[in-house]
N, C-alpha and C. Protein backbone atom coordinates (compact mmCIF):
# COMPACT_ATOMS: atom_id res chain seq x y z
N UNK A 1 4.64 15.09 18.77
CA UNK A 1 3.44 15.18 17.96
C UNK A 1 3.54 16.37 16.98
N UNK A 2 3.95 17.19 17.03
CA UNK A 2 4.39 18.62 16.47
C UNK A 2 5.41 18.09 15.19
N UNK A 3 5.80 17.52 15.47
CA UNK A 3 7.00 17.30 14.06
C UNK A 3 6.10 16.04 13.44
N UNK A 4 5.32 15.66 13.87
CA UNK A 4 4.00 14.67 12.74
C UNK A 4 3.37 15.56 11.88
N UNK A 5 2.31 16.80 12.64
CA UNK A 5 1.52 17.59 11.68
C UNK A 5 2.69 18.40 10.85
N UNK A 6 3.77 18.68 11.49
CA UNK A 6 4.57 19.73 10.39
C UNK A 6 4.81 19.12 9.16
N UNK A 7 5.69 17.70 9.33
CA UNK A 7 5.66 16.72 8.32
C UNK A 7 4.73 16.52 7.64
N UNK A 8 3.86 16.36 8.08
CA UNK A 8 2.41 16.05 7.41
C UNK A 8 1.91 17.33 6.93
N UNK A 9 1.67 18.28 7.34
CA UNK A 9 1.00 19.31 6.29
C UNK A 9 2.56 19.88 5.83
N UNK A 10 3.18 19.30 5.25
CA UNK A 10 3.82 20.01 4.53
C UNK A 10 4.36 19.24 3.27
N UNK A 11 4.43 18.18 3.35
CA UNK A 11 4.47 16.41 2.79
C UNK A 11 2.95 16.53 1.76
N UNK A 12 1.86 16.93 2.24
CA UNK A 12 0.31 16.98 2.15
C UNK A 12 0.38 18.26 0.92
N UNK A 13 0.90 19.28 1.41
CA UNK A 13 1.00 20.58 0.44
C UNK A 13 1.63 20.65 -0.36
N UNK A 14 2.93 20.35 -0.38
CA UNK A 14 3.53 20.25 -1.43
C UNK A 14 3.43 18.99 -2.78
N UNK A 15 2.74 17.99 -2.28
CA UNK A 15 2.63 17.06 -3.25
C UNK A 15 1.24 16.88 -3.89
N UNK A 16 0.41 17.81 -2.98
CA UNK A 16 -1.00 18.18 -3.99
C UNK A 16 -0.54 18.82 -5.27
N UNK A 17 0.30 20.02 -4.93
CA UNK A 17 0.94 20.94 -6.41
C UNK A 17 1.69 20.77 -6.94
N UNK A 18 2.07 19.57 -6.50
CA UNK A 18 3.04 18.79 -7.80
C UNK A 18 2.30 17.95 -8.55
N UNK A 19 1.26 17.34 -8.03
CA UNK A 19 0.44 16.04 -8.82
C UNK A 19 -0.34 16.94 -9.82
N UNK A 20 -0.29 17.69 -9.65
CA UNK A 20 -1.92 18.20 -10.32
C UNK A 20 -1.40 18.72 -12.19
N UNK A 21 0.10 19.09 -12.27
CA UNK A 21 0.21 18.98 -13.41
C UNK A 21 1.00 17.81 -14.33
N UNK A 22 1.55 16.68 -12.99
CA UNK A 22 1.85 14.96 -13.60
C UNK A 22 0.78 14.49 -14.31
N UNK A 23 -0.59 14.40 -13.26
CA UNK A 23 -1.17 13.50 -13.66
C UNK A 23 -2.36 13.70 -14.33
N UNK A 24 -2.68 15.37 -13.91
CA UNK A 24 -3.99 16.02 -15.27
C UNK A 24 -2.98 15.76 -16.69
N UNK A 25 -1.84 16.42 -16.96
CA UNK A 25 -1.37 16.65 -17.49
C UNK A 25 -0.53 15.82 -18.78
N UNK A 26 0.72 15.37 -17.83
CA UNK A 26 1.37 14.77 -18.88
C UNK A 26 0.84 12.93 -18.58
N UNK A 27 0.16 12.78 -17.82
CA UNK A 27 -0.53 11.13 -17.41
C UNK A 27 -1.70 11.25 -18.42
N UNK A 28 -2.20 12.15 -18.41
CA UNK A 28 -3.58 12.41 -18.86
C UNK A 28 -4.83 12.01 -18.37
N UNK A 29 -4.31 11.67 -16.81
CA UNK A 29 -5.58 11.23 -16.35
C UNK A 29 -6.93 12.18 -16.49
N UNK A 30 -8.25 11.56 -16.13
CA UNK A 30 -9.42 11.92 -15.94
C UNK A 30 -9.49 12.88 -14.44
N UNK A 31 -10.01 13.73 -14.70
CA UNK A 31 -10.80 14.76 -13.52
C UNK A 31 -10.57 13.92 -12.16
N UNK A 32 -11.43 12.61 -12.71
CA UNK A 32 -12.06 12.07 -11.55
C UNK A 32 -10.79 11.24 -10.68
N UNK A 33 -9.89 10.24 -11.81
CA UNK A 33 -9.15 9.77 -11.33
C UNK A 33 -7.75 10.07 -10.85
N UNK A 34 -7.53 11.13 -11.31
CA UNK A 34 -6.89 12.91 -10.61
C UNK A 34 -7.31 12.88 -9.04
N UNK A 35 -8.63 12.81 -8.69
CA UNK A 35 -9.15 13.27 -7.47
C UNK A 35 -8.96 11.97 -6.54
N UNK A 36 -9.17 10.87 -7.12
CA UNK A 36 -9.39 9.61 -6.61
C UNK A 36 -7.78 9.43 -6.22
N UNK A 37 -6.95 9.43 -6.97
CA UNK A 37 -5.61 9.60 -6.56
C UNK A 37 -4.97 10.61 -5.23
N UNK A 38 -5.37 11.30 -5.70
CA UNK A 38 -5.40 12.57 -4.49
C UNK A 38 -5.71 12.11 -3.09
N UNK A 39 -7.17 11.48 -3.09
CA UNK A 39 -7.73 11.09 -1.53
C UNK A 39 -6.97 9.85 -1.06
N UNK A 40 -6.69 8.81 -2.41
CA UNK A 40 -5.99 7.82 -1.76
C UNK A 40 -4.18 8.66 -1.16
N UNK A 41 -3.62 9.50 -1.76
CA UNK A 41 -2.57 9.87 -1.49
C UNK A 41 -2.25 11.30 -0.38
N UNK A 42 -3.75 11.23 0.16
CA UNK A 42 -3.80 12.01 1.19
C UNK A 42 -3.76 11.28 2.83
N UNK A 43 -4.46 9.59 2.45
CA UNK A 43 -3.65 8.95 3.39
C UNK A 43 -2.59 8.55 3.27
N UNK A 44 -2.18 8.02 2.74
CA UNK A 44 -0.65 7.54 2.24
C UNK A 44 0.29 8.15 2.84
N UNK A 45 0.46 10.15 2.09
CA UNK A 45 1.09 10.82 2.96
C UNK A 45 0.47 10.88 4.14
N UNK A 46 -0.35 11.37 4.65
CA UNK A 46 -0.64 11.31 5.69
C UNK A 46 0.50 10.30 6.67
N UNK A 47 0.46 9.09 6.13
CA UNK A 47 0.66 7.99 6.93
C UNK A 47 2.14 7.96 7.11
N UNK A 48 2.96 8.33 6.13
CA UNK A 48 4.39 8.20 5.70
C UNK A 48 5.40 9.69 5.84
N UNK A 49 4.41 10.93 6.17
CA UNK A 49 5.18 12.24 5.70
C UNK A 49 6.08 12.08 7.30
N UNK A 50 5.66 11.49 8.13
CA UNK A 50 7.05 11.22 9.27
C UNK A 50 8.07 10.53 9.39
N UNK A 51 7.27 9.43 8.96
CA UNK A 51 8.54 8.71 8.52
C UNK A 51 9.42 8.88 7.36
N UNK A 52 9.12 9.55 6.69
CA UNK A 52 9.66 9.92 4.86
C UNK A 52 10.81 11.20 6.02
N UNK A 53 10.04 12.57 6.84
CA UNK A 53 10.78 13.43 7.63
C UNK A 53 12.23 12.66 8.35
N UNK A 54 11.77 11.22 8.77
CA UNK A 54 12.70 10.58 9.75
C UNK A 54 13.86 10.08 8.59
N UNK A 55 13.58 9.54 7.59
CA UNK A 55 14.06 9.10 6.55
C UNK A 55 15.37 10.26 5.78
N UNK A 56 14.72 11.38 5.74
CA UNK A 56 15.73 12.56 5.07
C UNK A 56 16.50 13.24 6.40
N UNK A 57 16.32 13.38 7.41
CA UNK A 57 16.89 13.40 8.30
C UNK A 57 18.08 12.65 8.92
N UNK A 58 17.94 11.34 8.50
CA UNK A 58 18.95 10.25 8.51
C UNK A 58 19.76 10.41 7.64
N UNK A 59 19.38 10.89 6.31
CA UNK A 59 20.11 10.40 5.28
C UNK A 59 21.11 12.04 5.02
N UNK A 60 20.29 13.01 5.41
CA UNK A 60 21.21 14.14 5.95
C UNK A 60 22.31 13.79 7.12
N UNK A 61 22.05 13.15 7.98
CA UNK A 61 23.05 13.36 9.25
C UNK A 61 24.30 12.39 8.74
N UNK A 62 24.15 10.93 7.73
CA UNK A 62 25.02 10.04 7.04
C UNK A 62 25.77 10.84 6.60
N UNK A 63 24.94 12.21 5.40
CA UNK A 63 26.14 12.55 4.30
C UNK A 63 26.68 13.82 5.26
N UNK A 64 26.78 14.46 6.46
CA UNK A 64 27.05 15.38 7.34
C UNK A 64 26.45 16.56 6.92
N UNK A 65 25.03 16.81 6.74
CA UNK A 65 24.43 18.02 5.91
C UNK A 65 23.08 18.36 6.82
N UNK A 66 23.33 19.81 6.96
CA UNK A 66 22.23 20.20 7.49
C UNK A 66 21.34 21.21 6.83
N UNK A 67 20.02 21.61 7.31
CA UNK A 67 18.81 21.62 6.23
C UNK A 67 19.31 23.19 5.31
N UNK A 68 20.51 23.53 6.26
CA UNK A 68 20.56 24.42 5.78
C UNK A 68 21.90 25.20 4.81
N UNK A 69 22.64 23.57 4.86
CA UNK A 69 23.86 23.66 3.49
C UNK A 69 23.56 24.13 2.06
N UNK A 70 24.40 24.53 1.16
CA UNK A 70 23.92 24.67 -0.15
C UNK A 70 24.73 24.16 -0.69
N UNK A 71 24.49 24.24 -2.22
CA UNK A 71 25.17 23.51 -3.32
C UNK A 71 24.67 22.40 -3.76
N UNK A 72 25.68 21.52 -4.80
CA UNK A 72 25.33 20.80 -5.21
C UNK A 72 24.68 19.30 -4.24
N UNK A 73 25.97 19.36 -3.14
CA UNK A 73 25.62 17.92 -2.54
C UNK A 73 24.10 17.64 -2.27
N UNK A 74 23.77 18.86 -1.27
CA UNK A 74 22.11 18.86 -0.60
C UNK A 74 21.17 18.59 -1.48
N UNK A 75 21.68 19.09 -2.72
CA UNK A 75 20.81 18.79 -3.87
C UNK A 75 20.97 17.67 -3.92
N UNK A 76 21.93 17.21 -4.21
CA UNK A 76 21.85 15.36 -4.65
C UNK A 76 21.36 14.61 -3.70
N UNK A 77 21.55 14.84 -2.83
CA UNK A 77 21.29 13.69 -1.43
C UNK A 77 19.47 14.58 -0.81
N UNK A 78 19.00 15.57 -1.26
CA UNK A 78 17.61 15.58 -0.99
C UNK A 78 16.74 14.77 -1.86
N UNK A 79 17.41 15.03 -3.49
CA UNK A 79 17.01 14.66 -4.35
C UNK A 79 16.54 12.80 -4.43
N UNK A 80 17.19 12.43 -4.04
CA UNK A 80 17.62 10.88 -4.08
C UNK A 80 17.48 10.62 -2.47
N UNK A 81 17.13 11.35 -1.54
CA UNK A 81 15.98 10.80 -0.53
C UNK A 81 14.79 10.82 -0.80
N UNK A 82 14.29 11.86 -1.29
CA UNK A 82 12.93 12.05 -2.04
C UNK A 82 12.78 10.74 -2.82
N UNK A 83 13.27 10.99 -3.86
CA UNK A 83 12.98 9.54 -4.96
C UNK A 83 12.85 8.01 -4.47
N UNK A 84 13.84 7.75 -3.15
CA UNK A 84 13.92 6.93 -2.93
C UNK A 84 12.81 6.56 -1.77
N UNK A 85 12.25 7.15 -1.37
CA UNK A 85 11.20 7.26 -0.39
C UNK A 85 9.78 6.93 -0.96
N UNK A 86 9.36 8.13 -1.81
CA UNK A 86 8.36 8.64 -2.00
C UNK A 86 7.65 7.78 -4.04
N UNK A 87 8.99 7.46 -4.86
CA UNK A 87 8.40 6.95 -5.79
C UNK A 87 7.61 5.33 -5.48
N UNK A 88 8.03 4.69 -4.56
CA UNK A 88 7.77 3.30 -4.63
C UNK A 88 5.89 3.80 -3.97
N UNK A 89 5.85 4.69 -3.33
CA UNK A 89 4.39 5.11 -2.60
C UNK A 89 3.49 5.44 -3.45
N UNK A 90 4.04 6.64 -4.60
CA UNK A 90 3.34 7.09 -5.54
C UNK A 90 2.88 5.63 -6.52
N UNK A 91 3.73 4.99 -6.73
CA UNK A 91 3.54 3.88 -8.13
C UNK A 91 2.34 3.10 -6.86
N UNK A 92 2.13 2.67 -5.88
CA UNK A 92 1.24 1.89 -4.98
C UNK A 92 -0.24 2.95 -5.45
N UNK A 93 -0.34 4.59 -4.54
CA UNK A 93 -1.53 5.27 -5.15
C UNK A 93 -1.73 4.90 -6.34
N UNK A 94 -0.70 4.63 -7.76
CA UNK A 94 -1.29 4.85 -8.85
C UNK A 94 -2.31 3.34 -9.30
N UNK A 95 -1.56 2.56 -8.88
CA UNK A 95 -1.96 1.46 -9.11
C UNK A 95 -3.84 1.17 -8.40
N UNK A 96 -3.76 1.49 -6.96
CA UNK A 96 -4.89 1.58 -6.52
C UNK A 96 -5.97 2.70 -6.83
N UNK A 97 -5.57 3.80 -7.70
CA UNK A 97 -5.94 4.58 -7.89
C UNK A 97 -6.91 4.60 -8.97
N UNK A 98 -6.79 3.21 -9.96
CA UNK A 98 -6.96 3.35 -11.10
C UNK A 98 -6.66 3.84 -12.29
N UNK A 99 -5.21 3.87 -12.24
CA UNK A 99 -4.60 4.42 -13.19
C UNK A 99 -4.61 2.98 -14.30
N UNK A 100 -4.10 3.12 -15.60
CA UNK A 100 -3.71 2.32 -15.88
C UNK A 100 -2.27 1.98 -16.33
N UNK A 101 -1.74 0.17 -16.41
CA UNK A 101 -0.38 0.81 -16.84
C UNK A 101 0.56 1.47 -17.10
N UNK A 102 -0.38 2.15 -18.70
CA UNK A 102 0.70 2.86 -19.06
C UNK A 102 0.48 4.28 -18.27
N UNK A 103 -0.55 4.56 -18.11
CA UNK A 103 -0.48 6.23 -17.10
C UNK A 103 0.07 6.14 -15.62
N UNK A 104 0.25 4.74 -15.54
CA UNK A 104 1.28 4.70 -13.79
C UNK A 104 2.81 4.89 -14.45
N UNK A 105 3.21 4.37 -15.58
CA UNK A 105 4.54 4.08 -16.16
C UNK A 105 4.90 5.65 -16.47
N UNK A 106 3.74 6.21 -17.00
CA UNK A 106 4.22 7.65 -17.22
C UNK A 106 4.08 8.83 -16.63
N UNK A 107 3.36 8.55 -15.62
CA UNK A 107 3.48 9.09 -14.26
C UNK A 107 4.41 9.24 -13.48
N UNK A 108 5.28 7.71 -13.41
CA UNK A 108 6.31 7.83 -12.66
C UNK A 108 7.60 7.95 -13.48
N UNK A 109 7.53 7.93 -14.77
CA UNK A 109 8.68 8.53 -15.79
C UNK A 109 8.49 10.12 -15.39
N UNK A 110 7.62 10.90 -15.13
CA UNK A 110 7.65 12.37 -15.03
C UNK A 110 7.82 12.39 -13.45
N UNK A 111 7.54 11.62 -13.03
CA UNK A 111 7.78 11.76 -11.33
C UNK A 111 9.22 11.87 -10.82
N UNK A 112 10.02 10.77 -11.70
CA UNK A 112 11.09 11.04 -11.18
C UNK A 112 12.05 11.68 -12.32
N UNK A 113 11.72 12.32 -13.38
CA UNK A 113 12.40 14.05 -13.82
C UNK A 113 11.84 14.61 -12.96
N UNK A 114 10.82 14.91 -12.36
CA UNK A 114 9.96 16.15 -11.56
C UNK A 114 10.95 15.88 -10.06
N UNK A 115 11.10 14.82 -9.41
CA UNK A 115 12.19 14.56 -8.47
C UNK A 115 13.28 15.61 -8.29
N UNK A 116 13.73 15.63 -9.40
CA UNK A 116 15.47 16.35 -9.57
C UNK A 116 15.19 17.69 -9.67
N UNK A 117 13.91 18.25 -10.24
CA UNK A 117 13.86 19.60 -9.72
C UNK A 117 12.98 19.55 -8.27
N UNK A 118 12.14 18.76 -8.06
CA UNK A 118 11.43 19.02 -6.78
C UNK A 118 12.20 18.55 -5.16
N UNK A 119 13.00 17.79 -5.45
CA UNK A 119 13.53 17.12 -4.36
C UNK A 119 14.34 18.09 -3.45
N UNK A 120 15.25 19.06 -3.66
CA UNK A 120 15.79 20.06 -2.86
C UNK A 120 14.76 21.45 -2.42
N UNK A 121 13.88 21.36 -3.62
CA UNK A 121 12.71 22.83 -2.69
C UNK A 121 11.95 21.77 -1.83
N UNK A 122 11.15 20.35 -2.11
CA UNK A 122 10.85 19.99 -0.82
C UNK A 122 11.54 19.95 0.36
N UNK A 123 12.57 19.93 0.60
CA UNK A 123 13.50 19.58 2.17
C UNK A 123 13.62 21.45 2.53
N UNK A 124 13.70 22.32 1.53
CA UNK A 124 13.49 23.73 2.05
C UNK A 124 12.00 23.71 2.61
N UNK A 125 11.38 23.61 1.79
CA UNK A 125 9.81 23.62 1.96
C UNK A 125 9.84 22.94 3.66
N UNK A 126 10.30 22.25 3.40
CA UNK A 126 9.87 21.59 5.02
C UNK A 126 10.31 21.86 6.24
N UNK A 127 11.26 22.67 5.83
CA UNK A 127 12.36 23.26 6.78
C UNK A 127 11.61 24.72 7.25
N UNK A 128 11.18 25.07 5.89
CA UNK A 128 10.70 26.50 6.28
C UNK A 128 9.27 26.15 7.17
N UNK A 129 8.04 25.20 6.54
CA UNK A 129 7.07 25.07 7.11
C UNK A 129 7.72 24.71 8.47
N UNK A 130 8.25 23.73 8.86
CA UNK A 130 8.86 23.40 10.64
C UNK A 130 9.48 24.38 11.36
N UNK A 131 10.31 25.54 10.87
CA UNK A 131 10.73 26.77 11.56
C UNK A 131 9.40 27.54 11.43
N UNK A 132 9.07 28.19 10.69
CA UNK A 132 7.75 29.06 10.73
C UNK A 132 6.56 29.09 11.05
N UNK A 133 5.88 27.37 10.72
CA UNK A 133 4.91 27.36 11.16
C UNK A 133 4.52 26.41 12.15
N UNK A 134 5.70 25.72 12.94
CA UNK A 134 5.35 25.13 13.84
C UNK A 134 6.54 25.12 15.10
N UNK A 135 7.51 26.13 15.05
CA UNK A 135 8.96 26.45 15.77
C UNK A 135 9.59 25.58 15.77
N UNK A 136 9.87 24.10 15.23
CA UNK A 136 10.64 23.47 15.11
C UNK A 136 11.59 23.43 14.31
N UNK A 137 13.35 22.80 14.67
CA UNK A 137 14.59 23.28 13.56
C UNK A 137 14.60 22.18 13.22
């Protein structure tokens, strides 16, 4: 149960402060549908930040990498677990969210540039939240 909430508030935290300058921003969504996105994608993650955890964990132990290798590879292979996980979820929130078309299309055009820099600090991020704030490696 411990590696659910870690996953989860950390899956939960980090993708509030990433959305908030996609989709105020370069989406141009509304205040409201900013927020409406948010609550729908607070279950979502909620629902998925363990299995998305079980998911990069796998796909670490395939390429022989642990949370705590550096370089390029970890980068590529966090990067492209992330993307591959987490964009098909986001384009579902956007859609139910009330986005339209084109602000789901350009949402997830900045989602996945935002990927390639976000995808290796999330798997730190999660590493650090699971050692620090919940003793798990």
């Amino acid at each position: 149960m411990k590696n659910f909430w870690a996953d989860t508030f950390a899956l939960n935290t980090f993708c509030y402060f990433i959305s908030i300058p996609i989709e105020l921003g370069f989406a141009q969504m509304s205040f409201t549908t900013h927020l409406m996105a948010r609550f729908i994608g607070l279950f979502i993650i909620t629902g998925t930040a363990r299995p998305f955890g079980i998911w990069r964990d796998f796909v670490f132990r395939r390429m022989k990498l642990s949370a705590s290798d550096t370089g390029l590879k970890p980068y590529i292979v966090d990067t492209l677990a992330y993307l591959s996980f987490e964009l098909p979820l986001y384009m579902i929130n956007m859609s139910i969210s009330g986005a339209s078309l084109v602000q789901a299309l350009k949402a997830a055009l900045i989602f996945c540039v935002i990927a390639g820099v976000v995808g290796r600090p999330y798997g730190l991020y999660r590493a650090y939240i699971r050692r620090k704030l919940f003793n798990l490696d």
